[in-house]
PDB file of N, CA and C in Angstrom:
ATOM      1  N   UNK A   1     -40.665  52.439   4.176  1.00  0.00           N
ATOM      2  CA  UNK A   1     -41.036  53.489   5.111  1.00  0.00           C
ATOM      3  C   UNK A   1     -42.375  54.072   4.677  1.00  0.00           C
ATOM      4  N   UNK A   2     -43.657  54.207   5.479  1.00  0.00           N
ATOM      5  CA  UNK A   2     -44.667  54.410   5.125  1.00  0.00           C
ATOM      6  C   UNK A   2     -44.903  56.009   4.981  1.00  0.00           C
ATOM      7  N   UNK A   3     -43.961  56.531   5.555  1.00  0.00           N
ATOM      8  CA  UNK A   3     -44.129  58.122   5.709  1.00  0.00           C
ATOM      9  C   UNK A   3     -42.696  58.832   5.180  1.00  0.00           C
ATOM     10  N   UNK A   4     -43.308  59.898   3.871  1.00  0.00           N
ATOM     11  CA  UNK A   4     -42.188  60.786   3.393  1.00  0.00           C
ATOM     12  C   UNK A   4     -42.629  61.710   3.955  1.00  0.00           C
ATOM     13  N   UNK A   5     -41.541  63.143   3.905  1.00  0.00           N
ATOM     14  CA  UNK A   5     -41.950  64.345   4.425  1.00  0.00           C
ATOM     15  C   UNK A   5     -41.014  65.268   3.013  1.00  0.00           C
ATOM     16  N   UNK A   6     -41.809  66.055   2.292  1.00  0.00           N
ATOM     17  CA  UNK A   6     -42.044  66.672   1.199  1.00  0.00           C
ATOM     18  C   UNK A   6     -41.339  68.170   2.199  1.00  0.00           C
ATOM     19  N   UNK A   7     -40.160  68.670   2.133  1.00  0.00           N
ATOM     20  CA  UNK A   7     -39.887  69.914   2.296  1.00  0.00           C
ATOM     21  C   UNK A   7     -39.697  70.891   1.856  1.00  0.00           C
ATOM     22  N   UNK A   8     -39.881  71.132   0.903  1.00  0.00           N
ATOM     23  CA  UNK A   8     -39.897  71.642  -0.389  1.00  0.00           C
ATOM     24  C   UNK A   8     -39.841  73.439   0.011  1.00  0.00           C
ATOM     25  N   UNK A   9     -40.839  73.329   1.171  1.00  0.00           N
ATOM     26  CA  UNK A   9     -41.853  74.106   1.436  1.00  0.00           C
ATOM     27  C   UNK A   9     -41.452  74.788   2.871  1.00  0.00           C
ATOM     28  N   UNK A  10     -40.676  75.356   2.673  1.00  0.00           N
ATOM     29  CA  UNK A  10     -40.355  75.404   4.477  1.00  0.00           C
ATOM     30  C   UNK A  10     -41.924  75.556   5.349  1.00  0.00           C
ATOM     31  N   UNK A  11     -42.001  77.139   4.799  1.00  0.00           N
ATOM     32  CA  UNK A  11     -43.518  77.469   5.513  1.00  0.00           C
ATOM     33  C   UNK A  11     -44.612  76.398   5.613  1.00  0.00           C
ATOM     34  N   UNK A  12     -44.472  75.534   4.484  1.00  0.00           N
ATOM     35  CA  UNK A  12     -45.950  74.022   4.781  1.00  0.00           C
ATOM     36  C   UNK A  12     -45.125  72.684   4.100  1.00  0.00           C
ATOM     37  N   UNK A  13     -44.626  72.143   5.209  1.00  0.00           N
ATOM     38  CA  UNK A  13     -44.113  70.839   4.889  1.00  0.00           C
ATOM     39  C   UNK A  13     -45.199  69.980   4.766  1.00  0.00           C
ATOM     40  N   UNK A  14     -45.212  69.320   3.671  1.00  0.00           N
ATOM     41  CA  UNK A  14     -46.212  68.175   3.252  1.00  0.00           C
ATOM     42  C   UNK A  14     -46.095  66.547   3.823  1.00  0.00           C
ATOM     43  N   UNK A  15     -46.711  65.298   4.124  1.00  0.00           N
ATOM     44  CA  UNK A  15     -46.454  64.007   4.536  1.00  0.00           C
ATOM     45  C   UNK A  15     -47.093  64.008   3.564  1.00  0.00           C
ATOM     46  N   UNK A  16     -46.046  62.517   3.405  1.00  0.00           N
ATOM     47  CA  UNK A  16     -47.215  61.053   2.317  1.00  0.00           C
ATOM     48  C   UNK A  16     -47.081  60.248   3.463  1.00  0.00           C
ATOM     49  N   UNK A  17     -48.189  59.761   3.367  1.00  0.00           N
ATOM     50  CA  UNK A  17     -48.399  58.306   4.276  1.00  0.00           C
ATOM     51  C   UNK A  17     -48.717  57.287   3.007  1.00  0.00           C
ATOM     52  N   UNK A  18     -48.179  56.245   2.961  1.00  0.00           N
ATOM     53  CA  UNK A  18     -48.226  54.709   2.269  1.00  0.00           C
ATOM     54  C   UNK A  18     -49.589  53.895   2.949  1.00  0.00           C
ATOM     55  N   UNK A  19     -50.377  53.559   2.718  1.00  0.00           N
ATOM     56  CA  UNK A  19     -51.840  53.091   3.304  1.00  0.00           C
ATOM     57  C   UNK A  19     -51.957  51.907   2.591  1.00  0.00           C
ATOM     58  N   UNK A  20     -52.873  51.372   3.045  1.00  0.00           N
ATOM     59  CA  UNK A  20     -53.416  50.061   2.010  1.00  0.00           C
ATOM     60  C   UNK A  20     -53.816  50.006   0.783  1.00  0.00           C
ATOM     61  N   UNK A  21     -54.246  51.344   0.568  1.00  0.00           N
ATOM     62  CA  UNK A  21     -54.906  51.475  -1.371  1.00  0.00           C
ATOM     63  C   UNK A  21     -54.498  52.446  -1.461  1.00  0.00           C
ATOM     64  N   UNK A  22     -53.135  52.747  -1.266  1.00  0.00           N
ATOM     65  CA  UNK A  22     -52.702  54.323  -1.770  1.00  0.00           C
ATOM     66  C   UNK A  22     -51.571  54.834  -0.932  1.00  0.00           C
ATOM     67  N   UNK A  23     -51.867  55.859  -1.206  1.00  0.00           N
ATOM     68  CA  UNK A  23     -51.084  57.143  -0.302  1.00  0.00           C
ATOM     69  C   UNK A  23     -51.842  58.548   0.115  1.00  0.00           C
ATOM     70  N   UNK A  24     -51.757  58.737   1.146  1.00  0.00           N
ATOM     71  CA  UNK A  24     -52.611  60.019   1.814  1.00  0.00           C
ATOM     72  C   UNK A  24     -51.836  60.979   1.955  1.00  0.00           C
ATOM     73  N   UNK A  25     -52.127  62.035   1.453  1.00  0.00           N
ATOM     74  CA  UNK A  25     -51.284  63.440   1.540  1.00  0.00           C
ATOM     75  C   UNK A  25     -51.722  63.974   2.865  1.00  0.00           C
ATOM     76  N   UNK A  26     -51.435  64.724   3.708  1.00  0.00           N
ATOM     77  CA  UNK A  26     -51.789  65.679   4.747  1.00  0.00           C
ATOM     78  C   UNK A  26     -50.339  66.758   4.976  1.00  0.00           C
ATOM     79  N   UNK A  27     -51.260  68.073   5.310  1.00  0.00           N
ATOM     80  CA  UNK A  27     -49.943  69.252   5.649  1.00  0.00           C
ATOM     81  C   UNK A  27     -49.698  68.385   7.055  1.00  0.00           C
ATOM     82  N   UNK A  28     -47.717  68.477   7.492  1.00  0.00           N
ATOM     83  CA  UNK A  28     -47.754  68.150   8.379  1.00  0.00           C
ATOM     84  C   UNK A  28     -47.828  68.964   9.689  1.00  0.00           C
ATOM     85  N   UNK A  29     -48.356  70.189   9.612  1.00  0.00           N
ATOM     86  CA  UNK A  29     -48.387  71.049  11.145  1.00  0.00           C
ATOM     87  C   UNK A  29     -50.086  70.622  11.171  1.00  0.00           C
ATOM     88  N   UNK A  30     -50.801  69.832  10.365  1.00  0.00           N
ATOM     89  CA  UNK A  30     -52.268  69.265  10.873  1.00  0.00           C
ATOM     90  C   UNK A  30     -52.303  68.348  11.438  1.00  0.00           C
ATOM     91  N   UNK A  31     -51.417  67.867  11.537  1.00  0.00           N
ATOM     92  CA  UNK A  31     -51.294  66.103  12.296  1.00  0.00           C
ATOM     93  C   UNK A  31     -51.189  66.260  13.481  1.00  0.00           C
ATOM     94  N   UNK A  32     -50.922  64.608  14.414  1.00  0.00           N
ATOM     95  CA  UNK A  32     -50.574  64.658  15.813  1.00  0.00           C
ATOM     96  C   UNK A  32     -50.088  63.885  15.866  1.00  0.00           C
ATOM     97  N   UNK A  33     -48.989  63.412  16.260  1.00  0.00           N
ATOM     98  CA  UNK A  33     -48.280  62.138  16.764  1.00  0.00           C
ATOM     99  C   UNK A  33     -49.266  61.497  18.017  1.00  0.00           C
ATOM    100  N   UNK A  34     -49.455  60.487  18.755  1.00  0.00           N
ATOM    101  CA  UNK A  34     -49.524  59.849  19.156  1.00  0.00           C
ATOM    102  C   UNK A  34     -49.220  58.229  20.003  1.00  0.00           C
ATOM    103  N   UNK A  35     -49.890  57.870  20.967  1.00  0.00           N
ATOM    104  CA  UNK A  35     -49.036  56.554  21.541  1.00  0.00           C
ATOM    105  C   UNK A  35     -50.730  55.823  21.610  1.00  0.00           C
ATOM    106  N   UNK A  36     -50.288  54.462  21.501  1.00  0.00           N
ATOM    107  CA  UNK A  36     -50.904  53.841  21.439  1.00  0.00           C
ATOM    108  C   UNK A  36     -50.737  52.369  22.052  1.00  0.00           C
ATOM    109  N   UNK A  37     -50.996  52.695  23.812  1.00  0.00           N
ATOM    110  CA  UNK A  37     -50.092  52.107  24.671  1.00  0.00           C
ATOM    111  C   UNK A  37     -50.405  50.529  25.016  1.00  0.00           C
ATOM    112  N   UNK A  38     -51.559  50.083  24.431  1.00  0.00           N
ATOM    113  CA  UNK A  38     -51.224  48.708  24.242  1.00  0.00           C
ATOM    114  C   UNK A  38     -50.052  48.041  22.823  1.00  0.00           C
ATOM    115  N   UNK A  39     -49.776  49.024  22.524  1.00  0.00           N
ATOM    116  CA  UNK A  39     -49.148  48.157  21.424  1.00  0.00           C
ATOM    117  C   UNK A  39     -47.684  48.858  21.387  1.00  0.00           C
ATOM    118  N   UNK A  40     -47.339  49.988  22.331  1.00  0.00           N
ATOM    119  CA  UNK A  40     -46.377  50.708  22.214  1.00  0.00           C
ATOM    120  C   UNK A  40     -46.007  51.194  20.889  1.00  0.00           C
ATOM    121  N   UNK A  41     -46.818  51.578  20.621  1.00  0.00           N
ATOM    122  CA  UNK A  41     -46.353  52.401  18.896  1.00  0.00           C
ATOM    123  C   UNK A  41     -47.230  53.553  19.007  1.00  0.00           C
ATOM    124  N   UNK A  42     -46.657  54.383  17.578  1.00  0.00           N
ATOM    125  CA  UNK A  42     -46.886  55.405  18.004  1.00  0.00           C
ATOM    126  C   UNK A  42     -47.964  55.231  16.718  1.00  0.00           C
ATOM    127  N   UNK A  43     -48.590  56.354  16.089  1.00  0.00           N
ATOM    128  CA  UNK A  43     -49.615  56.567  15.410  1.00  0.00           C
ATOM    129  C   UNK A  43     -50.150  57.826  14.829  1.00  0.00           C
ATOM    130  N   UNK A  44     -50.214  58.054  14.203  1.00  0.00           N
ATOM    131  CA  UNK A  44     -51.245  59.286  13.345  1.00  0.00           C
ATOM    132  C   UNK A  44     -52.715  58.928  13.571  1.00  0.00           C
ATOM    133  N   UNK A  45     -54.023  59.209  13.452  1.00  0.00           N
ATOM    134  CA  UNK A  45     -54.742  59.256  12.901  1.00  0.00           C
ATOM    135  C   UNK A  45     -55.438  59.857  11.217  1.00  0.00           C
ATOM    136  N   UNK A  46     -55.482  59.016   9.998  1.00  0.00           N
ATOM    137  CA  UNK A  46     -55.722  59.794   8.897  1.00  0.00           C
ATOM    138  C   UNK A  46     -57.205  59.264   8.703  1.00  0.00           C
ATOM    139  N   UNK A  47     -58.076  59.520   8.140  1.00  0.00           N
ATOM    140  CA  UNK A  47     -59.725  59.500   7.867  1.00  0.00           C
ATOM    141  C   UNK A  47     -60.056  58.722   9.120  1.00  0.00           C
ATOM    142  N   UNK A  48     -59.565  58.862  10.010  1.00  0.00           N
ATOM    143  CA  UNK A  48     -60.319  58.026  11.527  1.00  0.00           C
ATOM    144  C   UNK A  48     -59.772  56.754  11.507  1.00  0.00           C
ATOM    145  N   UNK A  49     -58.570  56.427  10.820  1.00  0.00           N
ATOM    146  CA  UNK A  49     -58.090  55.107  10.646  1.00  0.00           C
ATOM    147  C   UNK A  49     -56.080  55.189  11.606  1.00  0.00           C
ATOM    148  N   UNK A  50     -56.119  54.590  12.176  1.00  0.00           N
ATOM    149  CA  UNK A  50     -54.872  54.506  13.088  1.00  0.00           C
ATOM    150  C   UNK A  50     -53.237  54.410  11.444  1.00  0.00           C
ATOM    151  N   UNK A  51     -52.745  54.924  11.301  1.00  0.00           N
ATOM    152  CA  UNK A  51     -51.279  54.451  11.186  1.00  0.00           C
ATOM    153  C   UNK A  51     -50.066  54.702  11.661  1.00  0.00           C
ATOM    154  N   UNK A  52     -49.539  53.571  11.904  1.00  0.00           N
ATOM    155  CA  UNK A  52     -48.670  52.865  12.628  1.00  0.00           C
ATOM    156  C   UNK A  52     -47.156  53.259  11.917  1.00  0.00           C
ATOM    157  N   UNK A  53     -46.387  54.320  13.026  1.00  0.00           N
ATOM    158  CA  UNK A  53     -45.440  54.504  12.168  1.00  0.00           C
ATOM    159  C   UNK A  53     -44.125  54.047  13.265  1.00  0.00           C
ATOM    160  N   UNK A  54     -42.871  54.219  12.996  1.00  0.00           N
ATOM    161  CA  UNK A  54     -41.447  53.698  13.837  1.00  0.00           C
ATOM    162  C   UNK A  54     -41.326  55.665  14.896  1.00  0.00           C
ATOM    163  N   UNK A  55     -40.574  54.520  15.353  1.00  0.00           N
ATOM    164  CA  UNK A  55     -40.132  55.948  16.427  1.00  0.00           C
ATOM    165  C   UNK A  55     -39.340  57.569  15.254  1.00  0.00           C
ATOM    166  N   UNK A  56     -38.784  57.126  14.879  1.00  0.00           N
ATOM    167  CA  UNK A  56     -37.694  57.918  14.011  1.00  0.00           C
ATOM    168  C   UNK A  56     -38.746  58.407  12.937  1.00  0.00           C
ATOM    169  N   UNK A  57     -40.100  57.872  11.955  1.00  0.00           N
ATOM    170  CA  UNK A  57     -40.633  58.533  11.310  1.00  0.00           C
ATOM    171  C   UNK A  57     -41.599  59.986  12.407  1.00  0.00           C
ATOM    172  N   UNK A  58     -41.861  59.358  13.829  1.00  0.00           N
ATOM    173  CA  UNK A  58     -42.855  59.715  14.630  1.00  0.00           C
ATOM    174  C   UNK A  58     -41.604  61.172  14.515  1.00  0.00           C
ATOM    175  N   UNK A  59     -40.673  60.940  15.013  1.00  0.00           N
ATOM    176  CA  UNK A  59     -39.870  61.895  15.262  1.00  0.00           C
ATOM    177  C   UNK A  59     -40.039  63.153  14.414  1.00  0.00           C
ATOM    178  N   UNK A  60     -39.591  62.739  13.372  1.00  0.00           N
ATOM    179  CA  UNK A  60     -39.463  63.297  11.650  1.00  0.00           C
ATOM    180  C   UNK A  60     -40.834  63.867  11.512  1.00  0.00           C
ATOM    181  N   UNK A  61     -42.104  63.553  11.819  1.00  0.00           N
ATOM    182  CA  UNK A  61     -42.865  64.666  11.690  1.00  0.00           C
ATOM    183  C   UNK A  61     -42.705  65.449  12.838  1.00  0.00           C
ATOM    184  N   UNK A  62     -42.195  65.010  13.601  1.00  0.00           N
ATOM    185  CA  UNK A  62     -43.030  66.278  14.889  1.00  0.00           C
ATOM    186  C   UNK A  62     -41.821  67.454  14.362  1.00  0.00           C
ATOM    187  N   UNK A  63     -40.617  67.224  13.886  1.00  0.00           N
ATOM    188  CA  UNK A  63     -39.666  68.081  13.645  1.00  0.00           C
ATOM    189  C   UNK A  63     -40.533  69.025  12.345  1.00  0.00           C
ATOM    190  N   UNK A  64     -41.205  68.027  11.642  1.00  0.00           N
ATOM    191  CA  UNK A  64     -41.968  68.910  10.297  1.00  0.00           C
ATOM    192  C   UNK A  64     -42.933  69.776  10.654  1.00  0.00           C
ATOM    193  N   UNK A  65     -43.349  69.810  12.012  1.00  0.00           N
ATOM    194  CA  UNK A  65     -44.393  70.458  12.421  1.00  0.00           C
ATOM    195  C   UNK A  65     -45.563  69.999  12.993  1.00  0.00           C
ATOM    196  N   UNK A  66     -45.683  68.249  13.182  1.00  0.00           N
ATOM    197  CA  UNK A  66     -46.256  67.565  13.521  1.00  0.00           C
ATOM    198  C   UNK A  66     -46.999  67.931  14.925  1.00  0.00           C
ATOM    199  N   UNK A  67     -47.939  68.060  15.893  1.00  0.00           N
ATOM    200  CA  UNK A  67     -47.946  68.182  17.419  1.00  0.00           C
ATOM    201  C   UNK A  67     -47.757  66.590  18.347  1.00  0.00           C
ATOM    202  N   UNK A  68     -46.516  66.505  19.264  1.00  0.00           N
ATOM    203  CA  UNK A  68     -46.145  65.545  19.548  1.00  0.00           C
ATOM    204  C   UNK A  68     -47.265  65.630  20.457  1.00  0.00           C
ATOM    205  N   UNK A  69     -48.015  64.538  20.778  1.00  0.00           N
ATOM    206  CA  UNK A  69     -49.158  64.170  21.489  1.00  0.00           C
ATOM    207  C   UNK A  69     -48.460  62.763  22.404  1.00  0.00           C
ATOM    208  N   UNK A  70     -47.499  62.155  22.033  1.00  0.00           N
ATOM    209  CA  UNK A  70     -46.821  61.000  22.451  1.00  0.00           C
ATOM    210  C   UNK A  70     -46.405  60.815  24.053  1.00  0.00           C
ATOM    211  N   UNK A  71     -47.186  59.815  24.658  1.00  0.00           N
ATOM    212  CA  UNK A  71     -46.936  59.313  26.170  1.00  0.00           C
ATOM    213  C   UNK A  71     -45.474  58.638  25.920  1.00  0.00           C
ATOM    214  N   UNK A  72     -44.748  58.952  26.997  1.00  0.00           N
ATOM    215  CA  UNK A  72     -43.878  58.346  27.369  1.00  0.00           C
ATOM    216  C   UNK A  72     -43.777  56.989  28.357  1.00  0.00           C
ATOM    217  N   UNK A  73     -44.021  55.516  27.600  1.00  0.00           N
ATOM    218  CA  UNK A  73     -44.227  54.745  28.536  1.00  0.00           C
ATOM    219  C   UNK A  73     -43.306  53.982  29.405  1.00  0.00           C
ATOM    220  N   UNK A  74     -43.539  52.919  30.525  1.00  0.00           N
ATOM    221  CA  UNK A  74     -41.895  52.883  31.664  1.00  0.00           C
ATOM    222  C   UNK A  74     -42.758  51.395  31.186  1.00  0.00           C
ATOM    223  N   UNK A  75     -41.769  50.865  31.337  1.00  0.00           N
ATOM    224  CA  UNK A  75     -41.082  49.574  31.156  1.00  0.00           C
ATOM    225  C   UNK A  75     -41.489  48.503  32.667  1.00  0.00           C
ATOM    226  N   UNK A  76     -42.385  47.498  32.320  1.00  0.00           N
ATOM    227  CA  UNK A  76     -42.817  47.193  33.927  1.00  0.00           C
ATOM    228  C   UNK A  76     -41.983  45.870  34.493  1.00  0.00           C
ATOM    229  N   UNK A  77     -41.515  45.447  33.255  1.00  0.00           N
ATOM    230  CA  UNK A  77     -40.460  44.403  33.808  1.00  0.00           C
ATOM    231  C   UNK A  77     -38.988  44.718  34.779  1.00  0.00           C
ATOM    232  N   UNK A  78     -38.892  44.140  35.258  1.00  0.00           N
ATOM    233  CA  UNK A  78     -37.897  44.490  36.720  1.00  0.00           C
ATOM    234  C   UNK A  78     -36.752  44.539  35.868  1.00  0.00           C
ATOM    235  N   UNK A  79     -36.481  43.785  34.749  1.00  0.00           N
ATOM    236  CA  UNK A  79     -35.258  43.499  34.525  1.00  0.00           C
ATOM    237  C   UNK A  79     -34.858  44.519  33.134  1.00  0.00           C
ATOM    238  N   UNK A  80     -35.670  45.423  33.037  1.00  0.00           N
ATOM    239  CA  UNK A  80     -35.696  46.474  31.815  1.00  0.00           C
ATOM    240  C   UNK A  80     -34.315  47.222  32.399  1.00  0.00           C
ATOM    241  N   UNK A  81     -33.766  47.927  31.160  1.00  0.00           N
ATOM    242  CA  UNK A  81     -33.308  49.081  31.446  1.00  0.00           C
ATOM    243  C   UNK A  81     -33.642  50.330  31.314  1.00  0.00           C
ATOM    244  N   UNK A  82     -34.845  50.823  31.388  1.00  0.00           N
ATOM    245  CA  UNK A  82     -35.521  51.634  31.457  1.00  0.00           C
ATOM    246  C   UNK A  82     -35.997  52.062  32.580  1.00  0.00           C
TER     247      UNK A  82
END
């Protein structure tokens, strides 16, 4: 899982994000969730670089304080259940 959420803190819940050479700290009421609708995932932005997180981490910040920025997308195949 690329993303912990540090609660330690009620008033300033902390994220780690897991990255390619590391781990990036950010408070999480600075963030934004996001969609990223060719690829249907959702996303952070951290130093101007996209990461790519699951629905349930996307969730887990916005509950930490995250701002859900996230499109809700419909399903264009006939045979979806959506």
């Amino acid at each position: 899982m690329p993303v912990r959420i540090d609660e330690s803190n009620p008033e300033q819940k902390v994220c780690f994000f897991t990255v390619e050479h590391g781990e990036e700290i950010r408070i999480c009421d600075t963030l934004e969730v996001l969609t990223d609708s060719d690829k249907a995932m959702s996303f952070v932005e951290i130093e101007g670089k996209r990461t790519y997180i699951t629905e349930a981490e996307a969730d887990a910040l916005t509950v930490a304080g995250a701002k859900d920025g996230r499109k809700h997308l419909k399903a264009d195949d006939s045979d979806s259940v959506v």
